[in-house]
Protein backbone atom coordinates (compact mmCIF):
# COMPACT_ATOMS: atom_id res chain seq x y z
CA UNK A 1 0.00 0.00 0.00
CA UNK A 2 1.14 3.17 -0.71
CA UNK A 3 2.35 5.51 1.93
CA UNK A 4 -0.30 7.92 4.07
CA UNK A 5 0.21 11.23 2.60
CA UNK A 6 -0.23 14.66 4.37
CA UNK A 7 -0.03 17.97 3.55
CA UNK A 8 3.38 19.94 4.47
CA UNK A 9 0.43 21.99 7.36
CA UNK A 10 -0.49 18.62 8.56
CA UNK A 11 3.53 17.80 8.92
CA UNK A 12 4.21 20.59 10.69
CA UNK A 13 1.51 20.35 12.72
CA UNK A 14 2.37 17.19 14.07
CA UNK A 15 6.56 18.05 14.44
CA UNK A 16 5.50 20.99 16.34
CA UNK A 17 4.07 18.67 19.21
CA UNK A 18 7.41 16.97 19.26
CA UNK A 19 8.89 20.51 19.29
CA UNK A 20 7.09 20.98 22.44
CA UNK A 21 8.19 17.71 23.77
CA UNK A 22 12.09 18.57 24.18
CA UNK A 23 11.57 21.85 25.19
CA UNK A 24 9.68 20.47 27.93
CA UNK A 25 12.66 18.12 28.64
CA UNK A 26 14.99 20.89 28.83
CA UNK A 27 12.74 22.74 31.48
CA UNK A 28 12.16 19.77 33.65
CA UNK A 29 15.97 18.90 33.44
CA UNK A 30 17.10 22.37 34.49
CA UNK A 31 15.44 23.35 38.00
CA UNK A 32 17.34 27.00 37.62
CA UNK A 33 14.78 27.65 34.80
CA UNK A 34 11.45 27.13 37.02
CA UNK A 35 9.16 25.37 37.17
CA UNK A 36 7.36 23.36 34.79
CA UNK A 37 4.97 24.36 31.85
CA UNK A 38 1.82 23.90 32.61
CA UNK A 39 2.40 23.21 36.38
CA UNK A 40 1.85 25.94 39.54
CA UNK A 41 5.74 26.46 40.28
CA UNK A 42 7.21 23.00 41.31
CA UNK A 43 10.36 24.84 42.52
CA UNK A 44 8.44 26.50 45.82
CA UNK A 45 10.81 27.03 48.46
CA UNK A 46 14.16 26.68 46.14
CA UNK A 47 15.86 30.10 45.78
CA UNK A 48 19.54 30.33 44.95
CA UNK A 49 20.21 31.13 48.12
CA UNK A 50 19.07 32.58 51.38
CA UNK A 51 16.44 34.96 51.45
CA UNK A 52 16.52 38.07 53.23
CA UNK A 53 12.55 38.58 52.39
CA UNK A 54 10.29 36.07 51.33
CA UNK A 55 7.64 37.91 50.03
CA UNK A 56 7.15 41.89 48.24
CA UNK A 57 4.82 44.89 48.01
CA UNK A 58 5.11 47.52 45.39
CA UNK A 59 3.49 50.64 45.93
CA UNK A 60 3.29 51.94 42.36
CA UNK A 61 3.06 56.17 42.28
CA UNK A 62 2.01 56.01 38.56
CA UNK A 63 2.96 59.18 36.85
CA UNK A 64 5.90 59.82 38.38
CA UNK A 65 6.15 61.46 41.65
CA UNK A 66 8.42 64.72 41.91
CA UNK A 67 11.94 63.83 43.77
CA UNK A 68 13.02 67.27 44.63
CA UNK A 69 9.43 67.75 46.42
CA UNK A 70 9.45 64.59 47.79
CA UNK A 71 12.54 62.60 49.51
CA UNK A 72 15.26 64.28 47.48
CA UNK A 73 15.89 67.79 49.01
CA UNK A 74 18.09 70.60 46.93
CA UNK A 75 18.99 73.62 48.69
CA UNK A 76 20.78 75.04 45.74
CA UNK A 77 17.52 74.48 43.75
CA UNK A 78 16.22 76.54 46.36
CA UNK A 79 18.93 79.35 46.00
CA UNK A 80 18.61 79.40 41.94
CA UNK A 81 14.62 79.63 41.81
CA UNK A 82 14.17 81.56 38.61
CA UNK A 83 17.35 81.34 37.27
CA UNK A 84 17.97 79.67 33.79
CA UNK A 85 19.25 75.83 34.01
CA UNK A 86 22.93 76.36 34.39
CA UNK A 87 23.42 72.55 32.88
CA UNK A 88 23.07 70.91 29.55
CA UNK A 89 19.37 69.35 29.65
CA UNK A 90 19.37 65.28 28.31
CA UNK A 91 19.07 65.20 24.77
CA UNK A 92 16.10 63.51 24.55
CA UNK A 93 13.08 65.44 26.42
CA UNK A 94 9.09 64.94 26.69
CA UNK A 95 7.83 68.14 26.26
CA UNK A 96 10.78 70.69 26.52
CA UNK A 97 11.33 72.45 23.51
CA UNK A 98 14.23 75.09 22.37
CA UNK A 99 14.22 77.15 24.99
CA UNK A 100 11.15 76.31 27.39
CA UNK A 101 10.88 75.11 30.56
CA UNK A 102 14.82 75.89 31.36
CA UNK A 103 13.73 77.75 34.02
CA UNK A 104 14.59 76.46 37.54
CA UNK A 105 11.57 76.06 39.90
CA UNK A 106 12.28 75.77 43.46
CA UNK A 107 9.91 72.63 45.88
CA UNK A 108 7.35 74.95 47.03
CA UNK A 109 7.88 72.58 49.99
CA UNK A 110 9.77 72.46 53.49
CA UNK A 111 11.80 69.77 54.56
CA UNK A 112 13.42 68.17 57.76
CA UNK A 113 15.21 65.67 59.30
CA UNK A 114 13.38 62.77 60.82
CA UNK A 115 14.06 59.86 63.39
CA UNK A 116 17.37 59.08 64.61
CA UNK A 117 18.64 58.76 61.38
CA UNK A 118 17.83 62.44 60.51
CA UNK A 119 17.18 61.40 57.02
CA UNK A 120 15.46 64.74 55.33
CA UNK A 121 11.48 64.03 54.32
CA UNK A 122 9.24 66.36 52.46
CA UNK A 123 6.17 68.38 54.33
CA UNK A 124 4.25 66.59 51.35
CA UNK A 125 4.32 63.31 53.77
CA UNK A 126 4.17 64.06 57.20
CA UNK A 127 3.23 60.30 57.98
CA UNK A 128 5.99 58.36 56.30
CA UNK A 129 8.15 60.47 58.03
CA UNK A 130 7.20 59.16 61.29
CA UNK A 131 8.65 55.36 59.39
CA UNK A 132 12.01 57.24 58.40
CA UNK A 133 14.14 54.70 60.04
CA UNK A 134 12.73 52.22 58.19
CA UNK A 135 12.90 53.37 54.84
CA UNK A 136 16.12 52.88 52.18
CA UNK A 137 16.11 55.80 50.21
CA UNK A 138 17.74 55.45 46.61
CA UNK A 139 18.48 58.91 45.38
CA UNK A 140 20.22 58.15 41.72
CA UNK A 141 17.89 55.87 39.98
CA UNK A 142 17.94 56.63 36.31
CA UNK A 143 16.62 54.86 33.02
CA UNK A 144 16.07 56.35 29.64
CA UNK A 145 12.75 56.74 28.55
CA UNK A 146 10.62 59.94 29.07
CA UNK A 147 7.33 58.88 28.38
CA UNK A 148 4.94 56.83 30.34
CA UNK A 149 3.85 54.02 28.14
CA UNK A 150 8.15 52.72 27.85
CA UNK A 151 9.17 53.89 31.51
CA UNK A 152 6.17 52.08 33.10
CA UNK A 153 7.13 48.96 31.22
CA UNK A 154 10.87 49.32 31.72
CA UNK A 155 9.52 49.67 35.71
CA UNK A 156 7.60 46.26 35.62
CA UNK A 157 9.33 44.55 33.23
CA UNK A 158 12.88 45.30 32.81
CA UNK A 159 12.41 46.41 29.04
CA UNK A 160 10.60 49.69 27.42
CA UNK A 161 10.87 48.58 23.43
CA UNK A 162 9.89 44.58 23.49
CA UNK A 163 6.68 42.77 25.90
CA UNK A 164 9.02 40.90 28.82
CA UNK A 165 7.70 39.23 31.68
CA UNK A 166 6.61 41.65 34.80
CA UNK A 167 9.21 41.52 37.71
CA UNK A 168 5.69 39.60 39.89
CA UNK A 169 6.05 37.14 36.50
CA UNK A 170 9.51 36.29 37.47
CA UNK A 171 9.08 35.81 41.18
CA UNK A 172 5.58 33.65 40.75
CA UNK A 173 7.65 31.57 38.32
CA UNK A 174 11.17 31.12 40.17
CA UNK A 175 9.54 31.21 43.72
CA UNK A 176 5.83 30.32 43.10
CA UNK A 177 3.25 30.80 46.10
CA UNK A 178 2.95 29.42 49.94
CA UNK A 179 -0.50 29.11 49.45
CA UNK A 180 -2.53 26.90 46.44
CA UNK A 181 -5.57 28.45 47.51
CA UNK A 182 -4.26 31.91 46.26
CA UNK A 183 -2.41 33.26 43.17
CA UNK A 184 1.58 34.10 43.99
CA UNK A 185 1.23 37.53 42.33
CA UNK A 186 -1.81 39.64 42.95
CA UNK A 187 -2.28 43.44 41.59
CA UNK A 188 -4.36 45.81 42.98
CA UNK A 189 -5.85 48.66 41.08
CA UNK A 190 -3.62 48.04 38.11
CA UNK A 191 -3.64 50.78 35.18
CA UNK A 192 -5.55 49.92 32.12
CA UNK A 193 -2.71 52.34 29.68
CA UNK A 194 0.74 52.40 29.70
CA UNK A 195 1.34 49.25 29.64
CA UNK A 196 -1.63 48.06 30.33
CA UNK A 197 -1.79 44.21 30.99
CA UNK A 198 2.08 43.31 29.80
CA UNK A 199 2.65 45.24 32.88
CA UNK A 200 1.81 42.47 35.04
CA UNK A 201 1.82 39.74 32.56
CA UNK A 202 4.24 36.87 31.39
CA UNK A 203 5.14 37.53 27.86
CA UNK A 204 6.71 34.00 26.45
CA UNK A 205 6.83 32.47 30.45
CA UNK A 206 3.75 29.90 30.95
CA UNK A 207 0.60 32.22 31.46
CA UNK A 208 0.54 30.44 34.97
CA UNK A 209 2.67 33.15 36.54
CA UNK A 210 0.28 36.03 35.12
CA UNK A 211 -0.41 38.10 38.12
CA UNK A 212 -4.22 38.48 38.88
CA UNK A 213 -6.35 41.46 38.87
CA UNK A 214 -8.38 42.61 41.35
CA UNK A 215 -10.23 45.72 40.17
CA UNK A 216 -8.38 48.38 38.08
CA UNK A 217 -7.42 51.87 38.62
CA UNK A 218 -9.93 54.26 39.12
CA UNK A 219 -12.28 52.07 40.48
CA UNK A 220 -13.20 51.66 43.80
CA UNK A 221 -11.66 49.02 45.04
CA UNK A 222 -14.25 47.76 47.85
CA UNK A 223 -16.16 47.32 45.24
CA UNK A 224 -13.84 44.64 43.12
CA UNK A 225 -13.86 41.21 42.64
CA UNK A 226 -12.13 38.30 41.23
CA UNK A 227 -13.02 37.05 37.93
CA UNK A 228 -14.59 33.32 38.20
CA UNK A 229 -15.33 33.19 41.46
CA UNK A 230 -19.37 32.22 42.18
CA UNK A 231 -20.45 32.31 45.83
CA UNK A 232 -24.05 32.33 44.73
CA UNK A 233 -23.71 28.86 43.51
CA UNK A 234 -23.31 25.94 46.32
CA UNK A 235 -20.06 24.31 46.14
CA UNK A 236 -21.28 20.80 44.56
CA UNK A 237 -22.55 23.05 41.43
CA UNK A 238 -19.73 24.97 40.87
CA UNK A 239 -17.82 21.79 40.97
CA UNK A 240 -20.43 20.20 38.49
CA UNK A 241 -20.09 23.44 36.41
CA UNK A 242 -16.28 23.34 36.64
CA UNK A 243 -15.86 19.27 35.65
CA UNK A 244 -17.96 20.21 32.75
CA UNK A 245 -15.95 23.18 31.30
CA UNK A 246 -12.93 21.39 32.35
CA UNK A 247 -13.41 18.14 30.40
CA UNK A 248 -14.07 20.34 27.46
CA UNK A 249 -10.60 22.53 27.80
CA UNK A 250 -8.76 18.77 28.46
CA UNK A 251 -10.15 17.37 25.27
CA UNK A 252 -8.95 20.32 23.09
CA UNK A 253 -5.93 20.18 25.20
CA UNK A 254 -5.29 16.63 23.62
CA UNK A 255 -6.43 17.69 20.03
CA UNK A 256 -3.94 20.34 19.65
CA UNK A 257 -0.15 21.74 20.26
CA UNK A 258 1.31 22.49 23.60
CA UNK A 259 -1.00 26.07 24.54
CA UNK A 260 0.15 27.32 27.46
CA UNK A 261 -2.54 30.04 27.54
CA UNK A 262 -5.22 26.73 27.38
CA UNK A 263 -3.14 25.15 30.56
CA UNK A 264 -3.36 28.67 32.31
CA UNK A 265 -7.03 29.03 31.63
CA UNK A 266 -7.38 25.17 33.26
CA UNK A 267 -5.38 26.43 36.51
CA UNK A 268 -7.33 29.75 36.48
CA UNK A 269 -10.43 28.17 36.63
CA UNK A 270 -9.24 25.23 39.32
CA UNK A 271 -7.16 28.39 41.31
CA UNK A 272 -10.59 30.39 41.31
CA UNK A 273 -12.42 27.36 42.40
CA UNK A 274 -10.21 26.82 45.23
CA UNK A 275 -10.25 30.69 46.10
CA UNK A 276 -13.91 31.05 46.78
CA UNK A 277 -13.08 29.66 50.33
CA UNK A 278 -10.42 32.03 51.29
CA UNK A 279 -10.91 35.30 49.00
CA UNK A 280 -13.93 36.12 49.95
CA UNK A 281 -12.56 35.59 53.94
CA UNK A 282 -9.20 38.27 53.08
CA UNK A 283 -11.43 40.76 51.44
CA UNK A 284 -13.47 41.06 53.88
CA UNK A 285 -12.02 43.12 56.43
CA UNK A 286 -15.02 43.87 59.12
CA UNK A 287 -13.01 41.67 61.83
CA UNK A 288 -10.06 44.23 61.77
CA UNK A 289 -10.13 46.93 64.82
CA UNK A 290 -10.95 50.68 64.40
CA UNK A 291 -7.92 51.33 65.43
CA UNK A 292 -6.44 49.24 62.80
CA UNK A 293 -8.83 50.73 59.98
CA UNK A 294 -7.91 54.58 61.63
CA UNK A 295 -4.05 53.46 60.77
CA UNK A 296 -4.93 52.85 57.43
CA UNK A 297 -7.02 55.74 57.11
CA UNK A 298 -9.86 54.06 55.96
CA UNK A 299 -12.44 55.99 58.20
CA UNK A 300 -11.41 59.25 55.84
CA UNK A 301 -12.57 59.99 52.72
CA UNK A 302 -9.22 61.29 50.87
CA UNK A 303 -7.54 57.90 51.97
CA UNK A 304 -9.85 55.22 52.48
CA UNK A 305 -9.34 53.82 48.63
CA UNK A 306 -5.57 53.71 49.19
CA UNK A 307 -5.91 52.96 52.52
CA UNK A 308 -7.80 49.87 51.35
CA UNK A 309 -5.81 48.90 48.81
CA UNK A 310 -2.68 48.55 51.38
CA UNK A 311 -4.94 46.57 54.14
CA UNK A 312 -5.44 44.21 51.59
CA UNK A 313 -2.09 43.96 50.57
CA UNK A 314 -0.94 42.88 54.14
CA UNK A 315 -3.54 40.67 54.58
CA UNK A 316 -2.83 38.68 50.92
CA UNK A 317 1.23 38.56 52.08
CA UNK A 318 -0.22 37.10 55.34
CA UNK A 319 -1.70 34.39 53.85
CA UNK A 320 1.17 33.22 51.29
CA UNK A 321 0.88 35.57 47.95
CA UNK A 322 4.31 35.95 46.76
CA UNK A 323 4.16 39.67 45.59
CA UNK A 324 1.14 42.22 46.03
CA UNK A 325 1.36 45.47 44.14
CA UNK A 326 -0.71 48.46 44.78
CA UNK A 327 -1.07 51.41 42.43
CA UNK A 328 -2.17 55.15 43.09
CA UNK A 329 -3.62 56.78 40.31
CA UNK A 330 -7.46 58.00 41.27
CA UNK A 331 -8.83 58.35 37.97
CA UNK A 332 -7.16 61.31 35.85
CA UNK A 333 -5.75 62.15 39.50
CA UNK A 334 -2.15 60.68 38.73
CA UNK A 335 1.51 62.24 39.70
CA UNK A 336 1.92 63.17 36.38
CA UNK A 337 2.06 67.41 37.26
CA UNK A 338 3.06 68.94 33.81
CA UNK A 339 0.61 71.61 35.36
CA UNK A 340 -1.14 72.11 39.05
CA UNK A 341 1.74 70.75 40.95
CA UNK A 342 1.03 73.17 43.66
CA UNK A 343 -2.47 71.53 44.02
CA UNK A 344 -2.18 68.06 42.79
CA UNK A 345 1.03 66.68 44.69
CA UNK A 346 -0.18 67.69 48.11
CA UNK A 347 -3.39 66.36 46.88
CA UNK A 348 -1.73 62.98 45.72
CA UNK A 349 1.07 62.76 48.86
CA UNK A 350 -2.46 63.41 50.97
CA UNK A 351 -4.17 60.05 49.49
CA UNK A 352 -1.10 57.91 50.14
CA UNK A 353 0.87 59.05 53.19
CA UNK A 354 -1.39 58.16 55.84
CA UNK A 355 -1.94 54.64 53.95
CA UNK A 356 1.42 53.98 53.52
CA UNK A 357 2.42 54.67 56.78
CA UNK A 358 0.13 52.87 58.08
CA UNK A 359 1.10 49.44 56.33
CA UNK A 360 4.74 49.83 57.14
CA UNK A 361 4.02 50.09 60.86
CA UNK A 362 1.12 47.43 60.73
CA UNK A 363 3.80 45.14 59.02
CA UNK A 364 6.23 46.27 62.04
CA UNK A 365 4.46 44.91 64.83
CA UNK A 366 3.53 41.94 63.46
CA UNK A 367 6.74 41.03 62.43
CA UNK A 368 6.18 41.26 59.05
CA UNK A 369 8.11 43.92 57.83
CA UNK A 370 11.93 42.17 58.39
CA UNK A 371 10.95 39.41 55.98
CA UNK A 372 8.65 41.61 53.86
CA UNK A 373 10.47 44.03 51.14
CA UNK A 374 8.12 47.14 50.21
CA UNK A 375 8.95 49.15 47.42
CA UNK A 376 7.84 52.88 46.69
CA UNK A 377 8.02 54.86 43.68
CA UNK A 378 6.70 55.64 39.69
CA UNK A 379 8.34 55.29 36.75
CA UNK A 380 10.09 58.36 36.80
CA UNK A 381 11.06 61.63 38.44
CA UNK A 382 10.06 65.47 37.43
CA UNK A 383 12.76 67.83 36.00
CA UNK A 384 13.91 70.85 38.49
CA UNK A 385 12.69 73.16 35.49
CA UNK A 386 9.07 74.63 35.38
CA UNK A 387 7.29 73.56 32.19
CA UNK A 388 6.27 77.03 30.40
CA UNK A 389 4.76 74.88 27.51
CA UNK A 390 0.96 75.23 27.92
CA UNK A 391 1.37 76.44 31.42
CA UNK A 392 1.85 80.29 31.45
CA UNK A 393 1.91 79.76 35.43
CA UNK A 394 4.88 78.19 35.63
CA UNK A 395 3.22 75.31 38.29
CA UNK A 396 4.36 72.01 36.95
CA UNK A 397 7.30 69.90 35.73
CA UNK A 398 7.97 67.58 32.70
CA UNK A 399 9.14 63.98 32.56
CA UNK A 400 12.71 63.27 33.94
CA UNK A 401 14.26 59.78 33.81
CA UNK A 402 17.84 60.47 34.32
CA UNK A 403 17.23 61.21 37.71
CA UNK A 404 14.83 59.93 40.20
CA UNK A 405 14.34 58.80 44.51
CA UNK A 406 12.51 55.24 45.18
CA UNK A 407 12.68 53.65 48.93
CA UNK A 408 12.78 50.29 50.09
CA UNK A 409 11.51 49.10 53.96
CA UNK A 410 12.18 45.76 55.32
CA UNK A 411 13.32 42.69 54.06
CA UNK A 412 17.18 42.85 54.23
CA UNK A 413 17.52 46.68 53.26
CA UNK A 414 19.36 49.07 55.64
CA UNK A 415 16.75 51.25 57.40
CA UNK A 416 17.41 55.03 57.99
CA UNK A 417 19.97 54.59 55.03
CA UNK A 418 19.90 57.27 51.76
CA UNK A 419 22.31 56.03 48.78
CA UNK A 420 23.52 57.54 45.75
CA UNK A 421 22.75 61.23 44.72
CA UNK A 422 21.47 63.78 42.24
CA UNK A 423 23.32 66.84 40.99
CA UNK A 424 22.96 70.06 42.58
CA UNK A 425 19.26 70.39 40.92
CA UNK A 426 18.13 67.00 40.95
CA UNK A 427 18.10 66.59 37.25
CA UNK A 428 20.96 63.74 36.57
CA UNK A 429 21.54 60.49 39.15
CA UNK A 430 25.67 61.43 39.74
CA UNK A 431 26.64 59.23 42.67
CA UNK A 432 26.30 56.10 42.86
CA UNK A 433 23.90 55.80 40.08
CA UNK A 434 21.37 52.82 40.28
CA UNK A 435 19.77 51.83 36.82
CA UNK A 436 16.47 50.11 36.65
CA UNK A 437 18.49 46.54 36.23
CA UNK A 438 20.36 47.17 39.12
CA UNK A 439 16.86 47.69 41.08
CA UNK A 440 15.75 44.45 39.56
CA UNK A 441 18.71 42.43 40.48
CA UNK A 442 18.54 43.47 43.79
CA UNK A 443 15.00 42.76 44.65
CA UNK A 444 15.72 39.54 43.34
CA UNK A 445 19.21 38.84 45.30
CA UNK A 446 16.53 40.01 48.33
CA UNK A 447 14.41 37.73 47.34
CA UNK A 448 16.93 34.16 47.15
CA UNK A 449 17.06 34.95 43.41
CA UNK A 450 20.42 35.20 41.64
CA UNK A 451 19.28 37.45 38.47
CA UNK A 452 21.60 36.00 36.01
CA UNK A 453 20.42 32.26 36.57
CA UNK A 454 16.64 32.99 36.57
CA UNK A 455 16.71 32.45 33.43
CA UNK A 456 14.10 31.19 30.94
CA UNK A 457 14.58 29.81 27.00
CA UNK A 458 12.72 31.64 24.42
CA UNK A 459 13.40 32.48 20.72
CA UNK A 460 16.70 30.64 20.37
CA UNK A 461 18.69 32.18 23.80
CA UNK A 462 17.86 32.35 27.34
CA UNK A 463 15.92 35.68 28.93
CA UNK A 464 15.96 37.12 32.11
CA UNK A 465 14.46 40.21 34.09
CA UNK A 466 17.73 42.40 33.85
CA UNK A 467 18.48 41.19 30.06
CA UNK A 468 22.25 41.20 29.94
CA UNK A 469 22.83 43.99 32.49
CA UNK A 470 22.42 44.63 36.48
CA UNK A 471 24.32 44.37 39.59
CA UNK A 472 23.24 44.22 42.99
CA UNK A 473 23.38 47.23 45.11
CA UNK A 474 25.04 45.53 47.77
CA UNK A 475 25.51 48.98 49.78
CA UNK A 476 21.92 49.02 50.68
CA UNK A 477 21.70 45.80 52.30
CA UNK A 478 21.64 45.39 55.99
């Protein structure tokens, strides 16, 4: 009998499978790349080495807070107000054109030591300055992109030009989470723009380690819920309902190609399954004390969203997720001051600092905070020039990447500790400059994760967070 024939589709069709085969092999027979596809992160409890924090927060300022009004003071700045920049300006700019916004704009305000450690704290947060011995201030972080959309990526993702995993990606997949009843990475508020989804997504990693949504920014968060998750419906129905779908993704499972997106979708719905008995139970939050909510500042209108938003975020890390982040950005309400600084950053720093504050000493007395890193900042600073463009009053500043202030608190950074610097008018990161790789690699080292073996093959070479670059900031840690 003559041989079956098949088209050249059909042929490929079926060597893709095998395709999928070895680099399944490879995975499984390499435990520095993670954990296997289609599988919640086998390698729980395996980091490279020993962890100084176990588990993260990042409290995302999305638009890019101000440094020089913030936790980066400038007395010179102060001395100049007025005067024309007395530097060359980066050659690539956001808004700045020929000759506007050269003009050097002075923080409208005050600012004083704090603690023991005297570090110097902006009037804008009166709160977080009461947690200044806590806090690991990086002064001379720098990247290079000045608008949102690339900066916000190269913040979550390590890249501004291609879609990489998110830094929560990364940890889900080379730490996964203490807890099967709850994602490893969970996102609170997350922007719909800038980014959008890839900023909390996996790119090429198994959609497994996507971190999870609960509302999105703008919203208010009491209000949110997690996709899939039915408490109308009595548990043997939902199972009965779940079986049903299941058996329906397994099947086309076995008629097709390895689809990591279908093996996600299979966990998602199992994960949300599981959830509806302990979800429900963290987002509720009427067993916590008044005084408890009063720390947050949830019995205040101007900071009971945010306040929210970081209550939750201790009480997911308390129960196993991996990484929580929260974002700020109340609808149009952003850091993002080309105008209206004068009204909007007090307005902003008035949303968060009680909030924040409030987490970091909440995570204090329970003992949280030495094994739990928190991370504060946006994806870039403001220029020490006012932007004229638009703006005849002078009250605002345009996009600066070159030079910008984040903190750490906790997990295995020095507290009461300021590195690196800006130049005399906080425009360029001078002294011990920090790049957005060397954040990354950092976190991770804090983390039990050596950056250059977390490493995953895609497109003919292995990727990581940091790409080829990074080095730990060993100075910060404790």
């Amino acid at each position: 009998m003559p041989a079956e024939l098949f088209s050249r589709r059909q042929m490929l069709h079926r060597c893709n499978i095998g395709f999928g085969s070895l680099a399944l092999a490879c995975i499984l027979g390499d435990p520095a790349r993670g954990a296997p596809v289609g599988s919640r992160a086998q390698n729980t409890g395996a980091p490279h080495h020993p962890p100084r924090a176990k588990r993260m927060i990042f409290l995302f300022m999305k638009g890019g807070p101000s440094q020089m009004d913030t936790f980066d003071p400038k007395p010179r700045l102060q001395k100049d107000h007025g005067k024309p920049l007395p530097i060359d300006r980066p050659r690539l700019l956001f808004h700045s054109t020929g000759d506007s916004n050269n003009k050097l704009f002075a923080s409208p305000w005050s600012f004083r030591q704090y603690g023991k450690s005297g570090l110097e704290v902006s009037s804008l947060f009166p709160q977080i300055a009461t947690c200044v011995d806590d806090l690991c201030v990086i002064r001379s972080l720098h990247g290079t992109n000045p608008a949102h959309g690339g900066a916000t990526l190269k913040m979550h993702t390590g890249s501004d030009t291609f879609i990489r995993p998110s830094l929560g990606s990364w940890l889900s997949y080379g730490l996964g989470t203490e807890n099967d009843n709850l994602p490893a990475f969970i996102t609170i508020s997350p922007t719909m723009f800038h980014g959008g989804v890839n900023n909390y997504g996996t790119a090429f990693l198994p959609a497994v380690y996507q971190g999870t949504p609960l509302g999105r920014a703008g919203s208010p968060v009491r209000d949110a819920r997690f996709q899939h998750i039915h408490p109308q419906l009595t548990p043997v129905r939902q199972r009965l309902q779940l079986d049903f779908v299941q058996d329906l993704n397994r099947r086309h499972r076995q008629a097709t190609a390895a689809d990591t997106d279908l093996e996600a979708r299979i966990e998602a719905l199992e994960l949300a399954y599981r959830m509806q008995t302990s979800a429900p139970q963290i987002q509720d939050t009427t067993e916590e004390t008044e005084a408890t909510r009063r720390l947050y500042g949830i019995d205040e209108e101007s900071t009971r969203d945010f306040g929210y938003q970081c209550l939750l975020a201790r009480r997911f890390i308390e129960q196993g997720v991996r990484m929580v982040q929260v974002t700020h950005q109340n609808g149009a309400g952003h850091w993002d001051q080309h105008g209206n600084l004068l009204q909007r950053h007090p307005e902003n720093a008035r949303e968060v600092d009680r909030p924040i504050a409030g987490l970091l000493k909440d995570l204090k007395r329970r003992g949280l905070l030495e094994d739990t890193l928190v991370l504060w900042g946006g994806e870039f600073g403001r220029t020490p020039t006012a932007e004229e463009k638009d703006q005849p009053s002078n009250n605002g500043r345009d996009h600066n990447p070159s030079g910008f202030t984040m903190w750490l608190a906790g997990g295995g950074v020095k507290g009461g500790f300021s590195y690196g610097a800006t130049d005399d008018y906080g425009y360029f990161a001078t002294e011990d400059k920090v790049h957005i790789h060397d954040l990354h690699a950092t976190i991770l080292h804090l983390l039990g994760l050596d950056h250059t073996r977390l490493t995953y093959p895609f497109g003919g070479r292995d990727f990581r967070l940091t790409d080829v670059s990074g080095d730990v900031v060993d100075a910060i840690l404790a």
